[in-house]
C-alpha atoms as a PDB file:
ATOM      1  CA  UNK A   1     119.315 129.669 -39.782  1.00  0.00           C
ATOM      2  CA  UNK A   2     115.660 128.811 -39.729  1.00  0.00           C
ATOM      3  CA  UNK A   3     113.737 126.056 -38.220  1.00  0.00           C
ATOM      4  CA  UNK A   4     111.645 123.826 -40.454  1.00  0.00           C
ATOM      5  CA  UNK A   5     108.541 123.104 -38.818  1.00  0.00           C
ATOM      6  CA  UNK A   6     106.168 120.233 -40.816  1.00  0.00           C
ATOM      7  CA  UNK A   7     102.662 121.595 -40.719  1.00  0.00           C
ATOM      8  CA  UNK A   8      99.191 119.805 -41.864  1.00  0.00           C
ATOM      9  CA  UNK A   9      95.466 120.828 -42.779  1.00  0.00           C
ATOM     10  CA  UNK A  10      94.294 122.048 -39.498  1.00  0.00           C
ATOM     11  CA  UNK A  11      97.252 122.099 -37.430  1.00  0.00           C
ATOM     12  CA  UNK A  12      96.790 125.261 -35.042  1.00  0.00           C
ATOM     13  CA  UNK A  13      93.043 125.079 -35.362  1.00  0.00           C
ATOM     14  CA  UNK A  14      90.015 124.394 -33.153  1.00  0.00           C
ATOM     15  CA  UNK A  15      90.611 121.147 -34.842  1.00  0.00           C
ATOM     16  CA  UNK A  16      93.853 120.551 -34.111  1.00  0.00           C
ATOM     17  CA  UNK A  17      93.156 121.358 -30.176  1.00  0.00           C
ATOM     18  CA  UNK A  18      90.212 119.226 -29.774  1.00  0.00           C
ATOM     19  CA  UNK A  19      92.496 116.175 -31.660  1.00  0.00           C
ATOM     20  CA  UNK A  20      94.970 116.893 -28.768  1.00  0.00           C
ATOM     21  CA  UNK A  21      92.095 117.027 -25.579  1.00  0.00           C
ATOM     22  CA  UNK A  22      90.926 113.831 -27.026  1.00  0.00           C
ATOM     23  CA  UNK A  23      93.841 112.110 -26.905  1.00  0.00           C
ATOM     24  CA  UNK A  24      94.911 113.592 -23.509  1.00  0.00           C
ATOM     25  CA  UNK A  25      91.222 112.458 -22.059  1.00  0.00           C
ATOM     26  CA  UNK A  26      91.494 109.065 -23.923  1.00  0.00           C
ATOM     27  CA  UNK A  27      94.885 108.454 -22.011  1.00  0.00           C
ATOM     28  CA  UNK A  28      93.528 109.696 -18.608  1.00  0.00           C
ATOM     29  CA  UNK A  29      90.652 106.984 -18.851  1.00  0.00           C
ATOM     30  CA  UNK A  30      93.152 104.308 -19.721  1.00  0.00           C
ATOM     31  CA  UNK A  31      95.095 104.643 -16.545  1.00  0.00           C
ATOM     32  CA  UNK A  32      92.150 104.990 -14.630  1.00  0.00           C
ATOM     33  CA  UNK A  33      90.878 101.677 -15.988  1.00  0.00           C
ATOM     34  CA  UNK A  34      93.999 100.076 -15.342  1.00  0.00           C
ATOM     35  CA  UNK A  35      94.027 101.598 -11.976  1.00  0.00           C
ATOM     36  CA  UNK A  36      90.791 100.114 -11.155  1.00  0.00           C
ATOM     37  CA  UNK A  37      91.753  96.464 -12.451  1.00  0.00           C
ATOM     38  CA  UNK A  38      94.574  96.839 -10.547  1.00  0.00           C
ATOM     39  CA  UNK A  39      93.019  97.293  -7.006  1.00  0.00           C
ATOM     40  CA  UNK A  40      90.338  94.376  -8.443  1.00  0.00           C
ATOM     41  CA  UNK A  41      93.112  91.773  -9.306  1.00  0.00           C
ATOM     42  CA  UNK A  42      95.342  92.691  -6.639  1.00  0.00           C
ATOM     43  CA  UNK A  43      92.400  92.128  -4.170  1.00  0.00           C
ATOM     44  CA  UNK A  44      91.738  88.908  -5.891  1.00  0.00           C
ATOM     45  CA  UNK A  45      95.240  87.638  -5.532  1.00  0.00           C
ATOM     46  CA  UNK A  46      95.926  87.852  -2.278  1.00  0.00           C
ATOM     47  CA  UNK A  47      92.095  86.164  -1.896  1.00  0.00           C
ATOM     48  CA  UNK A  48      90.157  88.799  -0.807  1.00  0.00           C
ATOM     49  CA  UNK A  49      86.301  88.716  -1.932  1.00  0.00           C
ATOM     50  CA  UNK A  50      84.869  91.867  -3.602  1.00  0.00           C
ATOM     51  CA  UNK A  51      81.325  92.516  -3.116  1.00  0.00           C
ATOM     52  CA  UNK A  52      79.607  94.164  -5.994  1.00  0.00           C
ATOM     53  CA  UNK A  53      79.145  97.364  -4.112  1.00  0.00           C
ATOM     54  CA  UNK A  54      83.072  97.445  -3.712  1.00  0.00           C
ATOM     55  CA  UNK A  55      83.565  96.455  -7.106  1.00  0.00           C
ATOM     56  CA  UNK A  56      81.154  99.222  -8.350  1.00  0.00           C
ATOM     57  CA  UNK A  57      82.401 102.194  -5.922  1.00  0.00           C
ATOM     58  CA  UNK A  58      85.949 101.753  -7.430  1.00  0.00           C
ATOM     59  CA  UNK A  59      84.733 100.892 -11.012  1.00  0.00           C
ATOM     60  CA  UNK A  60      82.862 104.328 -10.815  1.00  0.00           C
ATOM     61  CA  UNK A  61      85.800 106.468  -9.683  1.00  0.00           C
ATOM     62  CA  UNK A  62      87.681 108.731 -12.149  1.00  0.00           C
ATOM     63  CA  UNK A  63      89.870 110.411  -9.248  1.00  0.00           C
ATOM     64  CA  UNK A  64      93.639 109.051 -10.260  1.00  0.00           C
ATOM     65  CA  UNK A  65      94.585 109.774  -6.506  1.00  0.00           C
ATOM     66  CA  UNK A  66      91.995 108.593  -5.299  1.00  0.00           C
ATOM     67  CA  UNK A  67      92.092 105.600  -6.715  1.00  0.00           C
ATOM     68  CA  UNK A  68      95.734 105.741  -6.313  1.00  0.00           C
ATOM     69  CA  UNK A  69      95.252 105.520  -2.506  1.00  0.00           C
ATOM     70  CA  UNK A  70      93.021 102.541  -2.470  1.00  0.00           C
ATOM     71  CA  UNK A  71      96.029 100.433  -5.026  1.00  0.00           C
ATOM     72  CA  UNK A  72      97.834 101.221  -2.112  1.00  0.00           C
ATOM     73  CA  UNK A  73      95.612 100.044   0.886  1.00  0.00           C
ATOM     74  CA  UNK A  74      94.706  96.849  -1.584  1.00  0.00           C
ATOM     75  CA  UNK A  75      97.903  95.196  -0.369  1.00  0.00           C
ATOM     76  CA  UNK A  76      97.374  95.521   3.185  1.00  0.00           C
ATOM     77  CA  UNK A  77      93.586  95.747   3.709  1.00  0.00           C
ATOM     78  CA  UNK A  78      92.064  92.139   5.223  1.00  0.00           C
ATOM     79  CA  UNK A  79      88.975  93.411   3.599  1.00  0.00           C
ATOM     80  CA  UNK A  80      87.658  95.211   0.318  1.00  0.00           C
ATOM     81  CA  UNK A  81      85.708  97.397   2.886  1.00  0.00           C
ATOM     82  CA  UNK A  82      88.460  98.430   4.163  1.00  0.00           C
ATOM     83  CA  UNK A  83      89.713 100.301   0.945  1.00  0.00           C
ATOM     84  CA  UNK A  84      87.225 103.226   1.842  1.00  0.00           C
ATOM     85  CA  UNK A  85      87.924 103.501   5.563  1.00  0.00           C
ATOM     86  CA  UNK A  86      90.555 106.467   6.602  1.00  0.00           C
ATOM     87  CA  UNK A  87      94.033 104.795   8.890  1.00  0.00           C
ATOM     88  CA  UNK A  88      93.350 106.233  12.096  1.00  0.00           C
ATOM     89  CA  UNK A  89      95.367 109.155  12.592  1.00  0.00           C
ATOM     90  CA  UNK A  90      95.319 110.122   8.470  1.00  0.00           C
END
């Protein structure tokens, strides 16, 4: 028995691909923008002021780990500065 597959104009093609990459690079810059307002409101919440150099270091960052890393040290850290600085021993 043979499969059925539902194919369109392009599908397989250069065109097809580049669809695809756009859409997987389009999703990878959502999370990082939600990753960054994350660390931002998280910061915010527990009342910790964010100085625009802060603010713009993690606003330019389009590492997922990275950024990742510094979601994580946003609920501990007593300051945004902090964010950057390595835990002793790391």
């Amino acid at each position: 028995m043979s499969t059925y597959r539902i194919r369109f104009p392009g599908s397989g093609t250069i065109i097809e691909e580049a669809i695809l990459k756009g859409r997987e690079q389009g999703s990878n810059e959502v999370r990082i923008g939600v990753r960054i307002q994350d660390i931002l409101r998280v910061l915010r919440v527990r009342g910790i002021e964010v100085p625009d150099a802060v603010r713009e270091r993690v606003g330019s960052c389009e590492d997922l780990d990275v950024l990742g890393t510094w979601l994580d040290r946003a609920v501990t850290v007593g300051s945004a500065d902090e964010l950057f600085v390595e835990p002793a021993g790391a």
